[in-house]
C-alpha atoms as a PDB file:
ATOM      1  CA  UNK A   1      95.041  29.370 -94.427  1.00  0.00           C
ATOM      2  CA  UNK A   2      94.072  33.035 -94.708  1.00  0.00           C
ATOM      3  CA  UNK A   3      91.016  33.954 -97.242  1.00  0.00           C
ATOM      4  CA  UNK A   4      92.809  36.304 -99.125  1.00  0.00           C
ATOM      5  CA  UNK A   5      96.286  34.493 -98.872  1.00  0.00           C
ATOM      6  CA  UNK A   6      98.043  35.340-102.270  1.00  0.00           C
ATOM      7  CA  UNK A   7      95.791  38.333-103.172  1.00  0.00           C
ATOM      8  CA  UNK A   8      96.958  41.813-103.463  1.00  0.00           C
ATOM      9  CA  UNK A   9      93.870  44.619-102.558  1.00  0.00           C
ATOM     10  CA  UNK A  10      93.390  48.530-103.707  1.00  0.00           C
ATOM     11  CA  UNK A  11      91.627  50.046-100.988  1.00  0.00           C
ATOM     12  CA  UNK A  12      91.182  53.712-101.953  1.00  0.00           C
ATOM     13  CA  UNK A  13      89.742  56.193 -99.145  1.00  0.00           C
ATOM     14  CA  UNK A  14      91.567  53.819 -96.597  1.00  0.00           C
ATOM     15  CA  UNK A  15      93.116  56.065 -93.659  1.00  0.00           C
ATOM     16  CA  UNK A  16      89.877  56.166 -91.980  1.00  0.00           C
ATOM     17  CA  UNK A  17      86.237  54.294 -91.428  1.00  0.00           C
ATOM     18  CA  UNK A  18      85.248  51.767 -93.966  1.00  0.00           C
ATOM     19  CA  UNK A  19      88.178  51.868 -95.871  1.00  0.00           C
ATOM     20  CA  UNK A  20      90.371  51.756 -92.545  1.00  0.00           C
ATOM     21  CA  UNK A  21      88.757  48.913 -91.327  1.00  0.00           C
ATOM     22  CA  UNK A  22      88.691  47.033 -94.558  1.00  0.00           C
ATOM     23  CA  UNK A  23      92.153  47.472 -95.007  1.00  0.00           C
ATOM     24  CA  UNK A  24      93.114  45.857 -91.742  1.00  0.00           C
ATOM     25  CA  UNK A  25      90.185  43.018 -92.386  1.00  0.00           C
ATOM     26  CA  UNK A  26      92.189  42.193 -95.562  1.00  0.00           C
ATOM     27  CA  UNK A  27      95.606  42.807 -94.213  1.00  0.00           C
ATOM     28  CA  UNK A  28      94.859  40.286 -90.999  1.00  0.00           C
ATOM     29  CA  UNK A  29      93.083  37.651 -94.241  1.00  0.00           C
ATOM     30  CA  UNK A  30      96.344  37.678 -95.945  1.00  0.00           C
ATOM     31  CA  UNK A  31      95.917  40.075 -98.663  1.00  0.00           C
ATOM     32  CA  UNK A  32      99.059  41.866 -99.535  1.00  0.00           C
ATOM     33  CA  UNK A  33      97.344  46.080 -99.473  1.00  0.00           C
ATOM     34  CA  UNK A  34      97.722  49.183-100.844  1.00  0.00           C
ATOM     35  CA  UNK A  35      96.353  51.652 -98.575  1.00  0.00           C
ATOM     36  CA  UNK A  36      95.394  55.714 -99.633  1.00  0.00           C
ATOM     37  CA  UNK A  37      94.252  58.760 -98.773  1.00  0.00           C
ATOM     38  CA  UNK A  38      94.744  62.257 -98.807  1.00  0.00           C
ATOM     39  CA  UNK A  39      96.308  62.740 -95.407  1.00  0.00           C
ATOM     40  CA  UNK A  40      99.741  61.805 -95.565  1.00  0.00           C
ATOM     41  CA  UNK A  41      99.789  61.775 -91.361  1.00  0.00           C
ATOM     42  CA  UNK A  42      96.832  59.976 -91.294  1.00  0.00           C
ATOM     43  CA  UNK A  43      98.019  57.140 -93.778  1.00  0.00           C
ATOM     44  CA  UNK A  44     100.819  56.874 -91.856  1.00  0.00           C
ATOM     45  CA  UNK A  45      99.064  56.373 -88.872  1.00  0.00           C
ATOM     46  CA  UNK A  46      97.052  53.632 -90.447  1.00  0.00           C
ATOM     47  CA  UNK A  47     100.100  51.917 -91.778  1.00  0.00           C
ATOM     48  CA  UNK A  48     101.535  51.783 -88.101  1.00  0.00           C
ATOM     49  CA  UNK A  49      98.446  50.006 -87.150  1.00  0.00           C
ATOM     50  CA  UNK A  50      98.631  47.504 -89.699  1.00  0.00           C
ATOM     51  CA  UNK A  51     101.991  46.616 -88.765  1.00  0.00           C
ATOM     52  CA  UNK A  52     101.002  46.300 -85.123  1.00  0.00           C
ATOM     53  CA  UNK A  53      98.517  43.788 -85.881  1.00  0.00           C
ATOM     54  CA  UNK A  54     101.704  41.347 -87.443  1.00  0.00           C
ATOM     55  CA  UNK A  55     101.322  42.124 -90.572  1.00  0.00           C
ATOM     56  CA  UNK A  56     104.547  42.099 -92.082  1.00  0.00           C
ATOM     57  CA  UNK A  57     106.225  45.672 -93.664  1.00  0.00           C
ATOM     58  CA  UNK A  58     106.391  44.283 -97.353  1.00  0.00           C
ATOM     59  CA  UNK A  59     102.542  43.340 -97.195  1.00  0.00           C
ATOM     60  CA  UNK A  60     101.759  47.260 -97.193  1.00  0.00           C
ATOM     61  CA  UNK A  61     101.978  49.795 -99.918  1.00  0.00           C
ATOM     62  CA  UNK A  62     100.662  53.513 -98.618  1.00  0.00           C
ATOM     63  CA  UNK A  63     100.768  56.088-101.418  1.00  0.00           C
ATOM     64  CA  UNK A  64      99.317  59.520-100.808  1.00  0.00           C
ATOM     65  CA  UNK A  65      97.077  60.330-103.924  1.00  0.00           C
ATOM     66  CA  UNK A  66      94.497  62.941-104.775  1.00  0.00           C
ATOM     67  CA  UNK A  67      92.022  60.260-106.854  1.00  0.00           C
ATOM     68  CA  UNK A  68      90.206  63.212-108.660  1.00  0.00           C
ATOM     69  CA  UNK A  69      93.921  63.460-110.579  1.00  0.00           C
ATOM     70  CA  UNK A  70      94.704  61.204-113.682  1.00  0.00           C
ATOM     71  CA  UNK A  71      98.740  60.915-112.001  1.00  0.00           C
ATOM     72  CA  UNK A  72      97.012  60.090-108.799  1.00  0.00           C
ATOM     73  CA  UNK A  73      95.212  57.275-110.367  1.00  0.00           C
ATOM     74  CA  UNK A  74      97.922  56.250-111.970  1.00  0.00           C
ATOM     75  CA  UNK A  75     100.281  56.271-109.260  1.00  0.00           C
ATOM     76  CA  UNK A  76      98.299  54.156-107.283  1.00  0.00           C
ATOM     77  CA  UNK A  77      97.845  51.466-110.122  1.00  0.00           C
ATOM     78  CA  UNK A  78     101.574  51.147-111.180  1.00  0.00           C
ATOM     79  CA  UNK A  79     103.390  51.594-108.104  1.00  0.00           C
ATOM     80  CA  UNK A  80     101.079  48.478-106.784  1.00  0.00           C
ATOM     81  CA  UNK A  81     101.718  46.637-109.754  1.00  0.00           C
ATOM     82  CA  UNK A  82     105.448  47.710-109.754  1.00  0.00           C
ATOM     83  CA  UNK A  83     105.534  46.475-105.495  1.00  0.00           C
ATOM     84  CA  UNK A  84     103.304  43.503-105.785  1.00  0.00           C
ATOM     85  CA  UNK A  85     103.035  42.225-109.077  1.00  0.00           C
ATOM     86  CA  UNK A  86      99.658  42.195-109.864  1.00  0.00           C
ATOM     87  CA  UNK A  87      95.890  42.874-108.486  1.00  0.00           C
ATOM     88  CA  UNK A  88      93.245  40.905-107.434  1.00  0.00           C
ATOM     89  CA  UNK A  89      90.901  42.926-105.823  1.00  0.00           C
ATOM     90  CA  UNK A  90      90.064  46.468-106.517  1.00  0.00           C
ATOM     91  CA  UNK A  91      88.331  48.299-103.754  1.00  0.00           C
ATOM     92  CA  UNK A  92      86.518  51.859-104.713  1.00  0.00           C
ATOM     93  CA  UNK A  93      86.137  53.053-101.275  1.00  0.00           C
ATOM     94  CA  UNK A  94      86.967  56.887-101.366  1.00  0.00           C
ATOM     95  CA  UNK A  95      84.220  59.024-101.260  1.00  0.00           C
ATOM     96  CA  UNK A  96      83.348  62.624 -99.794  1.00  0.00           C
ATOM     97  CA  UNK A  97      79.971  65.356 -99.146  1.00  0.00           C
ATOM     98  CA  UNK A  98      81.197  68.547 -99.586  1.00  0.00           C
ATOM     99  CA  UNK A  99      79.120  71.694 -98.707  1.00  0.00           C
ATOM    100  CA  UNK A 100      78.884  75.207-100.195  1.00  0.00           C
ATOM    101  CA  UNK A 101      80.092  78.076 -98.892  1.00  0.00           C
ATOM    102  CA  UNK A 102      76.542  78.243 -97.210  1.00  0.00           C
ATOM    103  CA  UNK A 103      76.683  75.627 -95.506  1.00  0.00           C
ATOM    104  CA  UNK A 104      74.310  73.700 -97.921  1.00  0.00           C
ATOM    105  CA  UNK A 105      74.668  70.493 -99.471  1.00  0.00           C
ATOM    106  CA  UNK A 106      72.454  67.982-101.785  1.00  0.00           C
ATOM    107  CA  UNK A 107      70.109  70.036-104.003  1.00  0.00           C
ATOM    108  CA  UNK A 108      70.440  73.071-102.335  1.00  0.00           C
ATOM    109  CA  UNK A 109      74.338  73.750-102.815  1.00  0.00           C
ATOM    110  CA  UNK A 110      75.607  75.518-105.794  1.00  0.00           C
ATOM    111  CA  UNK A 111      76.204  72.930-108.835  1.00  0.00           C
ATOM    112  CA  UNK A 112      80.073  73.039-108.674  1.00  0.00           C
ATOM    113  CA  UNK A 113      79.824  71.841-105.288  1.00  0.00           C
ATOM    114  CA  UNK A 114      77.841  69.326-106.929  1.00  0.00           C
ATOM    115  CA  UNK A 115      80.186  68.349-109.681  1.00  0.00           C
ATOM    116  CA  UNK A 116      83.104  68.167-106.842  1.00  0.00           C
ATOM    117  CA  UNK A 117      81.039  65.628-105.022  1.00  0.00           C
ATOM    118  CA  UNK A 118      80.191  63.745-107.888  1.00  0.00           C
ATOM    119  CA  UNK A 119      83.589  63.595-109.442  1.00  0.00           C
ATOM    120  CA  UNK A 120      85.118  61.625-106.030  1.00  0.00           C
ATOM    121  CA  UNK A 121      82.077  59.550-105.907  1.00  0.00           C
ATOM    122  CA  UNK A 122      81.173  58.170-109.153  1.00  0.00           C
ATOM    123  CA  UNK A 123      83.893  59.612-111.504  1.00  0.00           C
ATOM    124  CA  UNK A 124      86.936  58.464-110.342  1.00  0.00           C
ATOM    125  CA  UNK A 125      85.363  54.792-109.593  1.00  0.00           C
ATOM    126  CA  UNK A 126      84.897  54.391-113.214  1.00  0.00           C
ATOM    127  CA  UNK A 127      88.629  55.985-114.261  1.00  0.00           C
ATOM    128  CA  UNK A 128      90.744  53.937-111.696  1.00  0.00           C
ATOM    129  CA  UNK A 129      88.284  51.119-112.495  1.00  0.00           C
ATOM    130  CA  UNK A 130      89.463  51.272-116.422  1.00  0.00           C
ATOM    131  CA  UNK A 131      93.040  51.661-115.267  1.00  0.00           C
ATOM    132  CA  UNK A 132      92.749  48.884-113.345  1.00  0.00           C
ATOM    133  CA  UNK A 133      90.897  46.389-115.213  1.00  0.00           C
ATOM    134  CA  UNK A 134      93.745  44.731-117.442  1.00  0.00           C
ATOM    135  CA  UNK A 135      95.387  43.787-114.393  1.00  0.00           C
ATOM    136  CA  UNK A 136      92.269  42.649-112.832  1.00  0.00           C
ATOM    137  CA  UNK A 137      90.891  40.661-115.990  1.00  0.00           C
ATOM    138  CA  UNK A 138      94.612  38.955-116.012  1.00  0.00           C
ATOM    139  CA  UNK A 139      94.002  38.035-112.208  1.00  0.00           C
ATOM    140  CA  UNK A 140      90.410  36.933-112.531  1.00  0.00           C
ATOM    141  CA  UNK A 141      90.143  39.764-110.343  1.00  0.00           C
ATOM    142  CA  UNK A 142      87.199  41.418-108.380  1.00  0.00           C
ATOM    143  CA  UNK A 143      85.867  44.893-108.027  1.00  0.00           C
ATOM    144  CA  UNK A 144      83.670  45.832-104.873  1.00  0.00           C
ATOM    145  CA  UNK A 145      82.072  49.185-105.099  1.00  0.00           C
ATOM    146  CA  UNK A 146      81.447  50.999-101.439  1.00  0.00           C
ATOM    147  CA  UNK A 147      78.941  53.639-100.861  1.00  0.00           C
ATOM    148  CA  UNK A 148      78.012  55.052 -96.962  1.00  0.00           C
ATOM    149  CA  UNK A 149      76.645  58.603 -97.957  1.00  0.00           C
ATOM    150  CA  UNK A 150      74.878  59.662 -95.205  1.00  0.00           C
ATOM    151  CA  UNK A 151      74.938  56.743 -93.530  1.00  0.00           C
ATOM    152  CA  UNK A 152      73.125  56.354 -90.300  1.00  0.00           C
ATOM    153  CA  UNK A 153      70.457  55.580 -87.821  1.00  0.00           C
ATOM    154  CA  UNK A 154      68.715  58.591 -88.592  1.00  0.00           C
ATOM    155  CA  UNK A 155      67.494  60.292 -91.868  1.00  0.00           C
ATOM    156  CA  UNK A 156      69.841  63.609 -93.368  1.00  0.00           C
ATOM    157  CA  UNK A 157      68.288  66.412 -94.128  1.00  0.00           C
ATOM    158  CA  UNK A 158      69.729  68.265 -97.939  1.00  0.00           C
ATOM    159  CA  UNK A 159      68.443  71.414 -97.083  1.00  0.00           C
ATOM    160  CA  UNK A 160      65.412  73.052 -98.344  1.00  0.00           C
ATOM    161  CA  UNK A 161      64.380  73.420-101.695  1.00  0.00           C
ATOM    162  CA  UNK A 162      62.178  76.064-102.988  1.00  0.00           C
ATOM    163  CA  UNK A 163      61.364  75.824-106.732  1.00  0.00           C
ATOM    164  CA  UNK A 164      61.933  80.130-107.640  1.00  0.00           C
END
């Protein structure tokens, strides 16, 4: 039997990388998904890909949703709820480095570049966290919290920074 046989996952950020991939993990488990992203093309595409692994059309809920809204939050939470019934697992995946109009990000970029960054990765895993959490405390649910900022073999560089 399937480890996630009977479980219903909210994988945000998952039309591409780590979210892509653990959307399919989960799909190919058992886990009945709800898979977003911004890209409407590129959800579709990841949809498709599901369903070419076997997994069957009604296991897969795609809703394109801008997070950093409170009616893209809550899209995502009801119309999963409303399609499968419940949640189990709660995946914060989305996440994003944006750069100024210099080119510059980290400390070096402009603070509402900043703030934009900030409110993908930390502020909307805390909202969608609190609208999901009745429905994951009636599951005996679980949340995983992804972060891959600058992820790789090699260090990033966040500009230069000269105190002024």
């Amino acid at each position: 039997m399937p480890r996630f046989s009977g479980k219903v996952a909210l994988i945000t950020g998952s039309s591409t990388g780590i979210g892509k991939a653990t959307a399919i993990l989960f799909a190919q488990e058992g886990a009945k998904v709800t898979i977003t992203g911004r890209n409407t093309q590129r959800l579709e595409e990841m949809k498709q890909e599901i369903l070419k692994a076997g997994i069957p059309e009604d296991h897969v809920l795609a809703i394109t949703a801008d997070l950093n809204t409170e009616e893209g939050q809550d899209e995502l939470i009801n119309e999963t709820i409303e399609k499968f019934g419940k949640l189990d697992i709660l995946i914060n995946n989305a996440g994003a480095l944006f750069h100024d109009a210099q080119g510059r990000n980290g400390i070096a970029q402009d603070i509402s570049v900043y703030d934009r960054t900030m409110e993908i990765n930390m502020r909307t895993v805390v909202t969608l966290t609190q609208k999901a959490l009745k429905f994951l405390i009636e599951a005996k649910g679980e949340i995983v919290n992804v972060s891959s900022m600058a992820a790789g073999p090699q260090a990033v560089s966040f500009g230069e920074f000269s105190a002024k």
